[in-house]
C-alpha atoms as a PDB file:
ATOM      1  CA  UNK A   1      14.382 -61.814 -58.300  1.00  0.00           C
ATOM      2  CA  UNK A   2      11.705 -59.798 -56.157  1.00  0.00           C
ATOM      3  CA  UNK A   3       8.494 -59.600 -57.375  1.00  0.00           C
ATOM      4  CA  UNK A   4       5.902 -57.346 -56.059  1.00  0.00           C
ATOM      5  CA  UNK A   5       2.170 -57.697 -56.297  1.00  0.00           C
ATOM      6  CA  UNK A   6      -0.574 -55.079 -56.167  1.00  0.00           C
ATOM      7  CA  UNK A   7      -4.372 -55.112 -55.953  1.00  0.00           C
ATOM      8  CA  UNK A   8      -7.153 -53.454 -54.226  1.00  0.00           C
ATOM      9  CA  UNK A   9      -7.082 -50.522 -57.653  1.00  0.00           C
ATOM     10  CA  UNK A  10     -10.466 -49.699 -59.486  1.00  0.00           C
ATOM     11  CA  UNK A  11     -13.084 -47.557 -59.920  1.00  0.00           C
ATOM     12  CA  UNK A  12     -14.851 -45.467 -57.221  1.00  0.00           C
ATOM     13  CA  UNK A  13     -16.351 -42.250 -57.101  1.00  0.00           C
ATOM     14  CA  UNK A  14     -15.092 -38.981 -55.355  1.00  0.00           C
ATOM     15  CA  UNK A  15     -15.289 -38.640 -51.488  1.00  0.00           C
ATOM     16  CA  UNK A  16     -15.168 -42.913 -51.690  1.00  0.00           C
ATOM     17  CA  UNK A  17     -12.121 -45.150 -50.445  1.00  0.00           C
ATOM     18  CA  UNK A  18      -9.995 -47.470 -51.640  1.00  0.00           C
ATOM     19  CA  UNK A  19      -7.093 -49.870 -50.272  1.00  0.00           C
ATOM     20  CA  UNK A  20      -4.483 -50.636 -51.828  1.00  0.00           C
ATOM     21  CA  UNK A  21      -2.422 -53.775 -51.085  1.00  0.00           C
ATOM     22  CA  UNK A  22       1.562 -55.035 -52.516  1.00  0.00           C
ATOM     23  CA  UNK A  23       3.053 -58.389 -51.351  1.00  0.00           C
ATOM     24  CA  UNK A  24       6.705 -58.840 -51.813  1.00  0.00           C
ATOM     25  CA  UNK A  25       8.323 -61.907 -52.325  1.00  0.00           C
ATOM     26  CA  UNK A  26      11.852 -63.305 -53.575  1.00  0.00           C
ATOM     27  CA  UNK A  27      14.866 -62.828 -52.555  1.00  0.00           C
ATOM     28  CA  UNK A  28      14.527 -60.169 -49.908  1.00  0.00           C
ATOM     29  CA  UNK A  29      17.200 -59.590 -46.763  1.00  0.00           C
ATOM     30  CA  UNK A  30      17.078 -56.138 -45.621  1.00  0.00           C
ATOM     31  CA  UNK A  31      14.479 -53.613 -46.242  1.00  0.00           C
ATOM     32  CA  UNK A  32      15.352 -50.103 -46.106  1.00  0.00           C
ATOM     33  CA  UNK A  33      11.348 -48.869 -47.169  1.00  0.00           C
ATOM     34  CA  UNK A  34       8.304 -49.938 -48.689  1.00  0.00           C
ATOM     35  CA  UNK A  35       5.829 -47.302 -50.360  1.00  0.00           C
ATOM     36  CA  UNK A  36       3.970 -46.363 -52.957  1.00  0.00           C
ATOM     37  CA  UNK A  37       3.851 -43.825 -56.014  1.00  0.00           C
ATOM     38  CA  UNK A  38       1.720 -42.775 -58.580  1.00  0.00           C
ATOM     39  CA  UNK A  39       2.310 -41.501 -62.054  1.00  0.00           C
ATOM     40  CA  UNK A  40      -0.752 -39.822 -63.868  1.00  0.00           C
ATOM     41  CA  UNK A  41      -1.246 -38.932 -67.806  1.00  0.00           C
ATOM     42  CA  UNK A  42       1.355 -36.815 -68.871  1.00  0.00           C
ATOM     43  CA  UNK A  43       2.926 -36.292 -65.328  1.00  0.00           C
ATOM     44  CA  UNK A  44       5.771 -37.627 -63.975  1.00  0.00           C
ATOM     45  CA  UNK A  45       6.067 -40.430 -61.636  1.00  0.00           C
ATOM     46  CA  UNK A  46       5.679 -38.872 -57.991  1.00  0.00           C
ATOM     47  CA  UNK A  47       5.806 -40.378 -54.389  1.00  0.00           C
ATOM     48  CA  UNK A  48       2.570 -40.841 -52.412  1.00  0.00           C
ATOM     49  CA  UNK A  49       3.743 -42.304 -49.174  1.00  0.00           C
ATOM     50  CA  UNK A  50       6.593 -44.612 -47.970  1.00  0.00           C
ATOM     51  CA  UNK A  51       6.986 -46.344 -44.311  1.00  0.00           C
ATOM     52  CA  UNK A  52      11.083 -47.150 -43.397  1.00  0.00           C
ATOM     53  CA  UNK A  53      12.059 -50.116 -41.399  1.00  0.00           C
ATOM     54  CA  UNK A  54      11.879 -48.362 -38.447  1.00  0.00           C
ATOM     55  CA  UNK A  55       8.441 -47.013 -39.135  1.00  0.00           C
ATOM     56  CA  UNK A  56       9.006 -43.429 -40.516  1.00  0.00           C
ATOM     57  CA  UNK A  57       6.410 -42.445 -42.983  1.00  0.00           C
ATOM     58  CA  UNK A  58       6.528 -39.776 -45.444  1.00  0.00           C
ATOM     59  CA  UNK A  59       3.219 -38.261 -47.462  1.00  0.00           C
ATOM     60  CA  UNK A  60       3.211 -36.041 -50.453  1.00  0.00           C
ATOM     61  CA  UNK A  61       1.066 -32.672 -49.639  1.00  0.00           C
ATOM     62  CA  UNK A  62      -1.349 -33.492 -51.786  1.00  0.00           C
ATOM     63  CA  UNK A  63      -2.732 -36.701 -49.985  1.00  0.00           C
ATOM     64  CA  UNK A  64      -1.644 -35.766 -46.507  1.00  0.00           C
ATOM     65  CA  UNK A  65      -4.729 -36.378 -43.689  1.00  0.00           C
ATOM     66  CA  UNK A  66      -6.312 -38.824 -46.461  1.00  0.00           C
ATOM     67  CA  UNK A  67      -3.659 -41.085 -46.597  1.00  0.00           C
ATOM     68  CA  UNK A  68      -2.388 -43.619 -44.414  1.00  0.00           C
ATOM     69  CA  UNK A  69       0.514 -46.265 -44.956  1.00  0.00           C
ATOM     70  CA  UNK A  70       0.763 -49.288 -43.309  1.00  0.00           C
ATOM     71  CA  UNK A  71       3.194 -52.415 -43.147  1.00  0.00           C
ATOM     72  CA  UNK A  72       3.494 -56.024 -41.561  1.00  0.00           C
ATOM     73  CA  UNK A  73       7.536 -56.726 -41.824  1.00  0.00           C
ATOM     74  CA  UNK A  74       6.813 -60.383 -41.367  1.00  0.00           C
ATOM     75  CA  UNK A  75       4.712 -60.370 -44.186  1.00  0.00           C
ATOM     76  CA  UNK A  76       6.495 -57.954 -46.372  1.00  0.00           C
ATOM     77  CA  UNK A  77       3.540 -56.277 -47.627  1.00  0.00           C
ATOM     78  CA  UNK A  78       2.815 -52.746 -47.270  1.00  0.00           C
ATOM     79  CA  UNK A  79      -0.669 -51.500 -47.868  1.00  0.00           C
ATOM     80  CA  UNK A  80      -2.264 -47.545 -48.478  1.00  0.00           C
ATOM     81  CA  UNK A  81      -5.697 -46.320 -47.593  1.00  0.00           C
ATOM     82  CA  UNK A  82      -6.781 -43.814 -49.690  1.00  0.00           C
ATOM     83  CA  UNK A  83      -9.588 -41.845 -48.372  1.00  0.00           C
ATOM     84  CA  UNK A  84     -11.343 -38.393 -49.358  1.00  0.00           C
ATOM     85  CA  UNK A  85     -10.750 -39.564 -52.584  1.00  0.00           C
ATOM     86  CA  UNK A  86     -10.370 -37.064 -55.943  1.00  0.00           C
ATOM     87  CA  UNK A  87     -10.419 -36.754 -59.265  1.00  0.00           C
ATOM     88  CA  UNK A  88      -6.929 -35.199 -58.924  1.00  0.00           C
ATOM     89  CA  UNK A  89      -5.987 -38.972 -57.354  1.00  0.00           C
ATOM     90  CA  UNK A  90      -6.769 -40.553 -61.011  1.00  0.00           C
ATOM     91  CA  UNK A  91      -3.192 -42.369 -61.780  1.00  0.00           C
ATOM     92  CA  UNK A  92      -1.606 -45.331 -62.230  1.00  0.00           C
ATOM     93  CA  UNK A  93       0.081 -46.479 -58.546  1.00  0.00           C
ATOM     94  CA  UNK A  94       3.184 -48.706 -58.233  1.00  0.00           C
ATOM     95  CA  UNK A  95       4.316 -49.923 -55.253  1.00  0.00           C
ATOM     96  CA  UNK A  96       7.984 -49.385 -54.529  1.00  0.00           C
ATOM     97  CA  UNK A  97      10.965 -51.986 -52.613  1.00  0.00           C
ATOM     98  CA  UNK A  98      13.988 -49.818 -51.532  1.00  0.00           C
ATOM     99  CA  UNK A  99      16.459 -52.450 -50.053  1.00  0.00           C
ATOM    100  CA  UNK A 100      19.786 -52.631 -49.127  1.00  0.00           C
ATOM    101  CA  UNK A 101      22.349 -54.152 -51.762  1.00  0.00           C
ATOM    102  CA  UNK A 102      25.468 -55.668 -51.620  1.00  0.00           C
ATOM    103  CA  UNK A 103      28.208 -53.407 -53.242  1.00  0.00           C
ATOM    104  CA  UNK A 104      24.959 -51.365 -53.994  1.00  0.00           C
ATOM    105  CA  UNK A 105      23.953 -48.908 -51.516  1.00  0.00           C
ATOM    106  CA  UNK A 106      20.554 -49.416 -52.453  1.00  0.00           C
ATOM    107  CA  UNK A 107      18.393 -51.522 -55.101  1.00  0.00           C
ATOM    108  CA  UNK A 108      14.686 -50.111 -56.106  1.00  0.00           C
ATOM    109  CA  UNK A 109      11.718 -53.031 -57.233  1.00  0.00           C
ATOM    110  CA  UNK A 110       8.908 -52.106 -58.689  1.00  0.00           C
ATOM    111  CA  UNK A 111       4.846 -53.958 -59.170  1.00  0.00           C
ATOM    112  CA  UNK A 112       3.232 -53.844 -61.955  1.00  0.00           C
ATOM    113  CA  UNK A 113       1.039 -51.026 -61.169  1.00  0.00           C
ATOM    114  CA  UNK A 114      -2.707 -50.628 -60.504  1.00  0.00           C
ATOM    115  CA  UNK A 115      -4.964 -48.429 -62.280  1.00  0.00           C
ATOM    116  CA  UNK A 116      -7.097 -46.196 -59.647  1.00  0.00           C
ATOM    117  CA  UNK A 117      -9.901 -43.839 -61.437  1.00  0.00           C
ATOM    118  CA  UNK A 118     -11.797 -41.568 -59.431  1.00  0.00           C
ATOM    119  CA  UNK A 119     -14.925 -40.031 -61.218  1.00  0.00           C
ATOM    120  CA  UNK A 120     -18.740 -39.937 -60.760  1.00  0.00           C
END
């Protein structure tokens, strides 16, 4: 019953910028983490960044210093700026919901994903 929605993906050229944005809404209590990963052609899905509750982030080597995570708690909505961008960064992104179930330990929701394509 949570739904999350992406945008802010597109087109842009390398060394350019791009934010991403995902609003959550539903049935949501407790949030555990919010973040985001990417999954290019022929790779597997892989993390890019996550922010916990308390505000612990987490980056994947390859976008560390060009990445930054943010979130408003109120709002439920997490957002990534992606700067320094590469060709390397060309993927699909999802934004990820970890929160805290019932007789689950945890429950994962996914968006829709959002193309990003980095090329000149």
């Amino acid at each position: 019953q949570v739904q999350l929605v992406e945008s802010g993906g597109g087109l842009v050229q390398p060394g350019g910028s791009l934010r991403l944005s995902c609003a959550a809404s539903g049935s949501i209590f407790s949030i555990n983490a919010m973040g985001w990963y990417r999954q290019a052609p022929g790779k597997q899905r892989e993390l890019v960044a996550r922010i916990t509750n308390t505000g612990y982030t987490n980056f994947a080597d390859a976008v560390k210093g060009r990445f930054t995570i943010s979130r408003e708690n109120a709002k439920n909505t997490v957002d990534l700026q992606m700067n320094s961008l590469k060709p390397e960064d060309t993927a699909v992104y999802y934004c990820n919901l970890n929160m805290y179930g019932g007789t689950s330990s945890r429950v994962d929701y996914w968006g829709q994903g959002t193309q990003v394509t980095v090329s000149s």
